[in-house]
PDB file of N, CA and C in Angstrom:
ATOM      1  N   UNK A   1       0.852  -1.170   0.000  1.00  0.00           N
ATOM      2  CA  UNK A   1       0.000   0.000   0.000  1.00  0.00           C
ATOM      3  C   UNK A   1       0.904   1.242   0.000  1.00  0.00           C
ATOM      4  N   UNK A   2       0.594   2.369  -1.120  1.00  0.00           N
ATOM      5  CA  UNK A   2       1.620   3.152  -0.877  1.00  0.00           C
ATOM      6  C   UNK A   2       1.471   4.217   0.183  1.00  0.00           C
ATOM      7  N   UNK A   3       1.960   5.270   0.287  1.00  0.00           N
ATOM      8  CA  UNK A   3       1.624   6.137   1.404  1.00  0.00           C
ATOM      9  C   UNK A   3       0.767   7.432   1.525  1.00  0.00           C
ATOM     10  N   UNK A   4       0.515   7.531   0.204  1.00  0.00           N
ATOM     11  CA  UNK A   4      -0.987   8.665  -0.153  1.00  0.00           C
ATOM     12  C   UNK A   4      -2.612   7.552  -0.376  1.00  0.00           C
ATOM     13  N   UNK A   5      -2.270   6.049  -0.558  1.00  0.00           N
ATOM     14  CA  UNK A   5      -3.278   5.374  -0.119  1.00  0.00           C
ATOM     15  C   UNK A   5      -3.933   5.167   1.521  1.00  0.00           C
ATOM     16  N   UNK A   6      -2.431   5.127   2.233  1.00  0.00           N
ATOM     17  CA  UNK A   6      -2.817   4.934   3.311  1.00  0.00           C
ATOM     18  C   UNK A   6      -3.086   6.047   4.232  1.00  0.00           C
ATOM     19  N   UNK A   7      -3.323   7.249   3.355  1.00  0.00           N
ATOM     20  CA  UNK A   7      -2.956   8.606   4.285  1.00  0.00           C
ATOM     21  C   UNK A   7      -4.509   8.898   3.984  1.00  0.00           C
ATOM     22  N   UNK A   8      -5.361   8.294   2.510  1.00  0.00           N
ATOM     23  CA  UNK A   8      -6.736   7.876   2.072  1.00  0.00           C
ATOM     24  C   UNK A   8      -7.427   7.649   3.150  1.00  0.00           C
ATOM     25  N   UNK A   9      -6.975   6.490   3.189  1.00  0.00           N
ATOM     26  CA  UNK A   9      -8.147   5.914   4.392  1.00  0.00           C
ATOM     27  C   UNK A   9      -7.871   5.685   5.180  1.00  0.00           C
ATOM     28  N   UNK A  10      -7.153   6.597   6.302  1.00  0.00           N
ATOM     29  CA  UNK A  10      -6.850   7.122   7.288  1.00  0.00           C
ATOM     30  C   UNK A  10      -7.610   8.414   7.705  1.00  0.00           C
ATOM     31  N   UNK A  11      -8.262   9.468   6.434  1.00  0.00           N
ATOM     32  CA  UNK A  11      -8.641  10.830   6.761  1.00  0.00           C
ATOM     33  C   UNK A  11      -9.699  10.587   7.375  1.00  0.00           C
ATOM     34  N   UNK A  12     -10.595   9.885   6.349  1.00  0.00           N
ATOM     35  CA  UNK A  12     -12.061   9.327   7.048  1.00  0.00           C
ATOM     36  C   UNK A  12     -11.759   9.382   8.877  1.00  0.00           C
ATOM     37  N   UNK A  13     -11.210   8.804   8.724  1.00  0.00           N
ATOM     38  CA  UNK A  13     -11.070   7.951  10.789  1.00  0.00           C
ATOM     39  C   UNK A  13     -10.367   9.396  11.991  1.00  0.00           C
ATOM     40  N   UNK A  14      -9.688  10.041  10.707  1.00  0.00           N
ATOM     41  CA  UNK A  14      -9.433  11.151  11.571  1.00  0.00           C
ATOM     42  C   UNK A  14     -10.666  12.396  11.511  1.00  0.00           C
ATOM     43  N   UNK A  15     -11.198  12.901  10.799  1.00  0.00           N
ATOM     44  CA  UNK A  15     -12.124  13.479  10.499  1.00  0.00           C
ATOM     45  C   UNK A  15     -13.679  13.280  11.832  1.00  0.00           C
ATOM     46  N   UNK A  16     -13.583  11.876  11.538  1.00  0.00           N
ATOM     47  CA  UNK A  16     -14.455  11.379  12.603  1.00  0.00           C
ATOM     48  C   UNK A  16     -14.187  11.448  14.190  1.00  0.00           C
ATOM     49  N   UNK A  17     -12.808  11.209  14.397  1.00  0.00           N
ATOM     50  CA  UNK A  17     -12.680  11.873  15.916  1.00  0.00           C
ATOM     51  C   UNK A  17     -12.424  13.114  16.245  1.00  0.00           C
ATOM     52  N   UNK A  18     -11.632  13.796  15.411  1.00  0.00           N
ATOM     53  CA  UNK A  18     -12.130  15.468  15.409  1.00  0.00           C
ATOM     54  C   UNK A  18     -13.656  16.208  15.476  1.00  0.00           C
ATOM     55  N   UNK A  19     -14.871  15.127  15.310  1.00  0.00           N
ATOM     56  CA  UNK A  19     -15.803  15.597  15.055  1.00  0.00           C
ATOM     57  C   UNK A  19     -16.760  15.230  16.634  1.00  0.00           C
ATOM     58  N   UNK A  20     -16.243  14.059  16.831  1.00  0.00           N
ATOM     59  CA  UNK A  20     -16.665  13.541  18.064  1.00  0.00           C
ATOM     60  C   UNK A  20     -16.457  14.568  19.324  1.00  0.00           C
ATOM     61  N   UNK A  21     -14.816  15.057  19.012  1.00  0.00           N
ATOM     62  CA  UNK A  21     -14.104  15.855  19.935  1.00  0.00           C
ATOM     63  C   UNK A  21     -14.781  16.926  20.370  1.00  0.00           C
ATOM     64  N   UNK A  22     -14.866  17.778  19.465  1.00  0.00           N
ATOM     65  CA  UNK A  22     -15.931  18.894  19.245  1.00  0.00           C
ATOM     66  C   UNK A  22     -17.207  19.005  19.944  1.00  0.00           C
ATOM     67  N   UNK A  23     -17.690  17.972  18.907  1.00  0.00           N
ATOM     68  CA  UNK A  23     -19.096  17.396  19.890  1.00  0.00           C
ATOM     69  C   UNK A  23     -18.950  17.235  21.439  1.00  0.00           C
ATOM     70  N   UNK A  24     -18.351  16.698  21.858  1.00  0.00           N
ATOM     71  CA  UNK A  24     -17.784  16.096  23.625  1.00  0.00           C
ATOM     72  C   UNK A  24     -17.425  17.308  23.709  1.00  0.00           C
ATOM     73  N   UNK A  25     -16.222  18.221  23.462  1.00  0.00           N
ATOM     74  CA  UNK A  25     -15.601  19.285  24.379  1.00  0.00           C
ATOM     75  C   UNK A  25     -15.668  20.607  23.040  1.00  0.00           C
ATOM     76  N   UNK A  26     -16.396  21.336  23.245  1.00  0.00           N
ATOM     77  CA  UNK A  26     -16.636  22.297  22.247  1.00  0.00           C
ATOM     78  C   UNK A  26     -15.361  23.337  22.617  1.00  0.00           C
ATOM     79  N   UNK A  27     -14.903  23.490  23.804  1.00  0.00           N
ATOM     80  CA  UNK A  27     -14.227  24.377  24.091  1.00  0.00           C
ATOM     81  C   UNK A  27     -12.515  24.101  24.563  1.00  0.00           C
ATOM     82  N   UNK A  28     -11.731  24.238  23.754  1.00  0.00           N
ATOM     83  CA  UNK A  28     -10.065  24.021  24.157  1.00  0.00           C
ATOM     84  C   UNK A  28     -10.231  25.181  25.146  1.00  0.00           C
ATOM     85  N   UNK A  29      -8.229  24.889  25.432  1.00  0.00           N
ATOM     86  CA  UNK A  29      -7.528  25.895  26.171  1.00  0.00           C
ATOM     87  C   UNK A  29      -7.006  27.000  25.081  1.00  0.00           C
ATOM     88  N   UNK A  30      -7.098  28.250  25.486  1.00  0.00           N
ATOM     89  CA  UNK A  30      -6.694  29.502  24.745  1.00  0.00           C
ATOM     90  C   UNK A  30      -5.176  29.296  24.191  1.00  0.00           C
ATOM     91  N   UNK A  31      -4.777  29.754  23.610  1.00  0.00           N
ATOM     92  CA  UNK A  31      -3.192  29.071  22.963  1.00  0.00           C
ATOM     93  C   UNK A  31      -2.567  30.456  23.303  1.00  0.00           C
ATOM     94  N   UNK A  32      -2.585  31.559  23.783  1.00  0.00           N
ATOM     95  CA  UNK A  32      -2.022  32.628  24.344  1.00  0.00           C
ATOM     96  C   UNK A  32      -1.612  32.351  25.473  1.00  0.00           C
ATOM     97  N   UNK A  33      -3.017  32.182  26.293  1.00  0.00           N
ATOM     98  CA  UNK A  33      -2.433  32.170  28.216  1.00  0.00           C
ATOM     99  C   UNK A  33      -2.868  31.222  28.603  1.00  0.00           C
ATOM    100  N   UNK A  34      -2.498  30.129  27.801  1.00  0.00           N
ATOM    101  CA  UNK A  34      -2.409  28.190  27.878  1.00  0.00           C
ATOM    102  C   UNK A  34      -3.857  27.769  29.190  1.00  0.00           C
ATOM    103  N   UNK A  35      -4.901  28.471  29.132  1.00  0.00           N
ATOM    104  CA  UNK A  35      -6.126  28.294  29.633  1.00  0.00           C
ATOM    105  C   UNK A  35      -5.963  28.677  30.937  1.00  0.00           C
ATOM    106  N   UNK A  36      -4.917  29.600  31.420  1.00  0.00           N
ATOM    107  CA  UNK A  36      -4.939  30.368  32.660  1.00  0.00           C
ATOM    108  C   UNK A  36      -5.877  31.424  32.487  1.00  0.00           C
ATOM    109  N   UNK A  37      -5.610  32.710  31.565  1.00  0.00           N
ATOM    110  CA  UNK A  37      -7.210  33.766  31.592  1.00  0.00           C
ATOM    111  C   UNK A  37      -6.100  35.286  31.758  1.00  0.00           C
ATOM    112  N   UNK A  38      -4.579  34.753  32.236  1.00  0.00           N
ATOM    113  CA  UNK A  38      -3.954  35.959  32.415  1.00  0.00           C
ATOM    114  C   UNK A  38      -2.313  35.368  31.130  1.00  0.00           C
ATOM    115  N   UNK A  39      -1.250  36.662  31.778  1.00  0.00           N
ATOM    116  CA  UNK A  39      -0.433  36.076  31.420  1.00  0.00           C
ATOM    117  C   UNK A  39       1.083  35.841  32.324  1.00  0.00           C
ATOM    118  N   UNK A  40       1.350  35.188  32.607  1.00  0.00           N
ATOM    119  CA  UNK A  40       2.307  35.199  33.807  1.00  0.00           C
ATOM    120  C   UNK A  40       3.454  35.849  33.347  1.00  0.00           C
ATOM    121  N   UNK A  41       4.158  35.969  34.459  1.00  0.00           N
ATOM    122  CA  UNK A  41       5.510  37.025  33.938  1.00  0.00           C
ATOM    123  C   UNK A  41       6.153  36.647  35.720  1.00  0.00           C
ATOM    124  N   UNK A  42       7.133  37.077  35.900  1.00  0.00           N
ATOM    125  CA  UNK A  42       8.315  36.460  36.839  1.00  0.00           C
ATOM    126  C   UNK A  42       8.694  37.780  37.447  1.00  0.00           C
ATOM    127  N   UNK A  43       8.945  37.941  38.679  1.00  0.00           N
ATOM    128  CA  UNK A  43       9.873  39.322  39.526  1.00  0.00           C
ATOM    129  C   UNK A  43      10.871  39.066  39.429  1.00  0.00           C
ATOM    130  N   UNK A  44      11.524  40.011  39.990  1.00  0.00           N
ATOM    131  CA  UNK A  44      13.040  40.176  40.070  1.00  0.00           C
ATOM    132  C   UNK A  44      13.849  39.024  40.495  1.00  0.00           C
ATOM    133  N   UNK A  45      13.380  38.012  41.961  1.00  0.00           N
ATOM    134  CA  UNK A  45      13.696  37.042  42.209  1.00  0.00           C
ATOM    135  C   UNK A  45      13.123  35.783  41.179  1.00  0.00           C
ATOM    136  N   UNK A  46      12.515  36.165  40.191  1.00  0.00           N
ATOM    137  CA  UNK A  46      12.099  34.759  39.567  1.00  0.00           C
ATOM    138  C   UNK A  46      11.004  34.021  39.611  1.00  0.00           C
ATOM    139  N   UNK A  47      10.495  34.318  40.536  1.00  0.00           N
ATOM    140  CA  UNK A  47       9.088  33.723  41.223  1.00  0.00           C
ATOM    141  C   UNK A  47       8.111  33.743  40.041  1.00  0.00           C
ATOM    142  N   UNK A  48       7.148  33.264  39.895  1.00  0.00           N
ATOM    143  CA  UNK A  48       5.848  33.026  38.610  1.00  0.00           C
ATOM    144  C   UNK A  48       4.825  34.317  39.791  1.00  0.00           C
ATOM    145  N   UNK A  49       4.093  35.018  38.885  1.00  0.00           N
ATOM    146  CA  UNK A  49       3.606  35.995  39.071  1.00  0.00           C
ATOM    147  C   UNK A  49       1.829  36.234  38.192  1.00  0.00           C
ATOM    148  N   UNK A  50       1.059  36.451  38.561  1.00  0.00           N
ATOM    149  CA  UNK A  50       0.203  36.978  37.775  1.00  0.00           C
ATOM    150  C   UNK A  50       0.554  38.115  36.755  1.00  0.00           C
ATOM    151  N   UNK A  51       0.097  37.821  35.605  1.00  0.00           N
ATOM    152  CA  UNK A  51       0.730  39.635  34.727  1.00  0.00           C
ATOM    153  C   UNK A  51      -0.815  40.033  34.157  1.00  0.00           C
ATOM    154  N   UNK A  52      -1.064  40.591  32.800  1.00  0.00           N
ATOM    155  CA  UNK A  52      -2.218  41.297  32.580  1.00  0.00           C
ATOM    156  C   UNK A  52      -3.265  40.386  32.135  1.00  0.00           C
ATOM    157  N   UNK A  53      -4.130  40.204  32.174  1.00  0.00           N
ATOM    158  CA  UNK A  53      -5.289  39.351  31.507  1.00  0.00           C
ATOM    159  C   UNK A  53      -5.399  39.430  30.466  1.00  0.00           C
ATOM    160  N   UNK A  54      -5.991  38.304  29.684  1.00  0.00           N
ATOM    161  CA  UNK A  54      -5.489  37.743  28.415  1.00  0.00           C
ATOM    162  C   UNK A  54      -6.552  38.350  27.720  1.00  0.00           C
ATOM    163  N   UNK A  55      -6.620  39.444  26.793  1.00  0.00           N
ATOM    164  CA  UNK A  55      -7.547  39.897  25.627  1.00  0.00           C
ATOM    165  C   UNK A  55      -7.914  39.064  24.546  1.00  0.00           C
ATOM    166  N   UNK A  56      -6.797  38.088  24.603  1.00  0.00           N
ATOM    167  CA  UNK A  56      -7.607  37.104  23.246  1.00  0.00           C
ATOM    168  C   UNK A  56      -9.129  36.079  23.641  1.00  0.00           C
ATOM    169  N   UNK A  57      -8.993  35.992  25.126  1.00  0.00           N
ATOM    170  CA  UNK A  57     -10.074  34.855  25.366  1.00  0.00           C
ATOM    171  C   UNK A  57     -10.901  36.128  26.152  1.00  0.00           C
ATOM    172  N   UNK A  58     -10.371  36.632  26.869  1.00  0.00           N
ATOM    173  CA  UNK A  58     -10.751  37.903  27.831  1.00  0.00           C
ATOM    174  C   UNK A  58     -11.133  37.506  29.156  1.00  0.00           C
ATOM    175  N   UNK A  59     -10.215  36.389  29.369  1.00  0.00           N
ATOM    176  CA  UNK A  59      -9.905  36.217  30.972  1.00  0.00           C
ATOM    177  C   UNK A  59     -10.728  34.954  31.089  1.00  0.00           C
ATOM    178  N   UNK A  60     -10.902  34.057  29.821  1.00  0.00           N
ATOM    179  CA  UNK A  60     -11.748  32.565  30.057  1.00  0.00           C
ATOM    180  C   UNK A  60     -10.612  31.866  30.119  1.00  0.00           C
ATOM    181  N   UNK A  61     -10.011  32.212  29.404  1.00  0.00           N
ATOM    182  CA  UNK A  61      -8.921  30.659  29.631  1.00  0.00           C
ATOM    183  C   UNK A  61      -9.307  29.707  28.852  1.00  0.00           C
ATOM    184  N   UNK A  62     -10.273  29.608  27.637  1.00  0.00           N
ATOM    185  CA  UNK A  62     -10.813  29.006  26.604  1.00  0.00           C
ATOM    186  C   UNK A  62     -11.120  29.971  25.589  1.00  0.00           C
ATOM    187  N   UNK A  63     -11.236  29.249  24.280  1.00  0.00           N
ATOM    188  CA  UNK A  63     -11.307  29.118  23.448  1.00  0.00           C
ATOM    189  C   UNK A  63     -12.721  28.342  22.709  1.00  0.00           C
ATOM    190  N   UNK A  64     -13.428  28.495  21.310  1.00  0.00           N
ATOM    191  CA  UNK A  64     -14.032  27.949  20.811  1.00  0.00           C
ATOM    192  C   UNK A  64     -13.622  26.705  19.865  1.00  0.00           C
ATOM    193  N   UNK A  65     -13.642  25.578  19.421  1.00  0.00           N
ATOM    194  CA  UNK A  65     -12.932  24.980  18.545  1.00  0.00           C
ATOM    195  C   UNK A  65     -12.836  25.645  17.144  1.00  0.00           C
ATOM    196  N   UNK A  66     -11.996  24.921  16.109  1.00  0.00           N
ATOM    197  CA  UNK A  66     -12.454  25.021  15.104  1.00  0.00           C
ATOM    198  C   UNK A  66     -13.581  24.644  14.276  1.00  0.00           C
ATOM    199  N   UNK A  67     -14.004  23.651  14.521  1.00  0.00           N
ATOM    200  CA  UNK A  67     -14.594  22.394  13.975  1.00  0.00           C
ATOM    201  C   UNK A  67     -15.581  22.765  14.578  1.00  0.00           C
ATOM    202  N   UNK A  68     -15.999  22.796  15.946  1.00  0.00           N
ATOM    203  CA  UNK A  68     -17.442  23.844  16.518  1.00  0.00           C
ATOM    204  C   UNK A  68     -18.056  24.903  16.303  1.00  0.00           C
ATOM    205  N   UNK A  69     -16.830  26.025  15.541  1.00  0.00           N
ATOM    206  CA  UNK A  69     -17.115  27.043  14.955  1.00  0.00           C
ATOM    207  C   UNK A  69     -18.010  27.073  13.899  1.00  0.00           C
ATOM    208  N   UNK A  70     -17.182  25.960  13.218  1.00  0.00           N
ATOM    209  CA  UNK A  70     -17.590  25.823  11.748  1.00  0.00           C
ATOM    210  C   UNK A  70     -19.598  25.002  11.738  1.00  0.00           C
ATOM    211  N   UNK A  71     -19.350  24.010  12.344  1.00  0.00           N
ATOM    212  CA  UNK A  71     -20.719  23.693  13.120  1.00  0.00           C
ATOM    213  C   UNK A  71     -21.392  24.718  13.079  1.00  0.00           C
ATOM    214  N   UNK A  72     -21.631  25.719  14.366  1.00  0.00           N
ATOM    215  CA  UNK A  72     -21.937  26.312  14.533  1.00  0.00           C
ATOM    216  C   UNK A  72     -22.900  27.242  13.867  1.00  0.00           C
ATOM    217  N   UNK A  73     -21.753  28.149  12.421  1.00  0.00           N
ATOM    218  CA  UNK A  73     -21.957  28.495  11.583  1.00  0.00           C
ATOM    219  C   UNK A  73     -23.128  28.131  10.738  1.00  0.00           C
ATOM    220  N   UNK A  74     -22.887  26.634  10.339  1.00  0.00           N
ATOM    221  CA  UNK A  74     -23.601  26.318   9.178  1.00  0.00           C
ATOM    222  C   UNK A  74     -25.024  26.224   9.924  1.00  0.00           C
ATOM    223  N   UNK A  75     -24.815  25.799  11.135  1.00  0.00           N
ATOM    224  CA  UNK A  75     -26.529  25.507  11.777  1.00  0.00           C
ATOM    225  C   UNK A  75     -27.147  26.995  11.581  1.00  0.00           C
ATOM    226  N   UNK A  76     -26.390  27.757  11.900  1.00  0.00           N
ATOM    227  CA  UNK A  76     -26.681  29.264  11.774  1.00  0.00           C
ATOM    228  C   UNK A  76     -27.454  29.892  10.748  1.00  0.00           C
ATOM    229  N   UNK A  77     -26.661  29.476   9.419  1.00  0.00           N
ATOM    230  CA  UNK A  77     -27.395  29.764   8.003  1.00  0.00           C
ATOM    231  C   UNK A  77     -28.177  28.260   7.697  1.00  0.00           C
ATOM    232  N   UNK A  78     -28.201  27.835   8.394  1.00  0.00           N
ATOM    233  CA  UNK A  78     -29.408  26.639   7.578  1.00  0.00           C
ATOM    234  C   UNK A  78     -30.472  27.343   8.428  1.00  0.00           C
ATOM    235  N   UNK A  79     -30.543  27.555   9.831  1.00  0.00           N
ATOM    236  CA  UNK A  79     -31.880  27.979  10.544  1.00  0.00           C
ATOM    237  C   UNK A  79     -32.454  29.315  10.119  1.00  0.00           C
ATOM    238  N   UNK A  80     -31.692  29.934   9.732  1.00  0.00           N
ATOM    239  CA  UNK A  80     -32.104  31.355   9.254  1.00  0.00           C
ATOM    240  C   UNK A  80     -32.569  31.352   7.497  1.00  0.00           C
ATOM    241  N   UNK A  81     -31.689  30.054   6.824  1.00  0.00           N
ATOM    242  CA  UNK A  81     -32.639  30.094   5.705  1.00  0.00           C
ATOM    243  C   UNK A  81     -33.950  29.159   5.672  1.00  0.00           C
ATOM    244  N   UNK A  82     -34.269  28.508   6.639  1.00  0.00           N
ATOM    245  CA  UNK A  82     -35.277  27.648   6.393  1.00  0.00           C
ATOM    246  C   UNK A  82     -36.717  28.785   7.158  1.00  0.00           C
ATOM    247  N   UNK A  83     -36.193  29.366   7.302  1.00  0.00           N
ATOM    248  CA  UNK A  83     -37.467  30.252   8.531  1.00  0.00           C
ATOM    249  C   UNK A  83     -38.776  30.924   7.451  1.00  0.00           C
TER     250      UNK A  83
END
């Protein structure tokens, strides 16, 4: 089997647990302030510190998926065109 066959029917199976994932946990950790909500920063001695709160999530510490987004979306324009 060569290796764009097996990379074939392999997508299917990945596709499907990315979708599951989503479904189960709609929400990751923020990839800025790794699902803390701030951003840490260190004093003079070194110590781990609270620093400013994270504007990308805005202090959740999560994130939406991709794949939930996209969900999301389409339920969005299917309900609004079927009305």
């Amino acid at each position: 089997m060569t290796p764009i066959a097996a990379a074939i029917t392999c997508l299917p199976i990945v596709t499907l647990c990315y979708a599951a994932l989503c479904a189960a946990s709609p929400f990751g950790n923020c990839r800025k302030c790794r699902g803390l909500g701030f951003q840490t920063k260190t004093d003079r001695k070194g110590r781990l510190k609270r620093g400013k709160d994270c504007r990308r999530c805005k202090t959740t510490g999560k994130r939406i998926r991709i794949g939930r987004w996209l969900f999301n979306r389409t339920q969005r324009i299917y309900r609004d065109g079927t009305r």
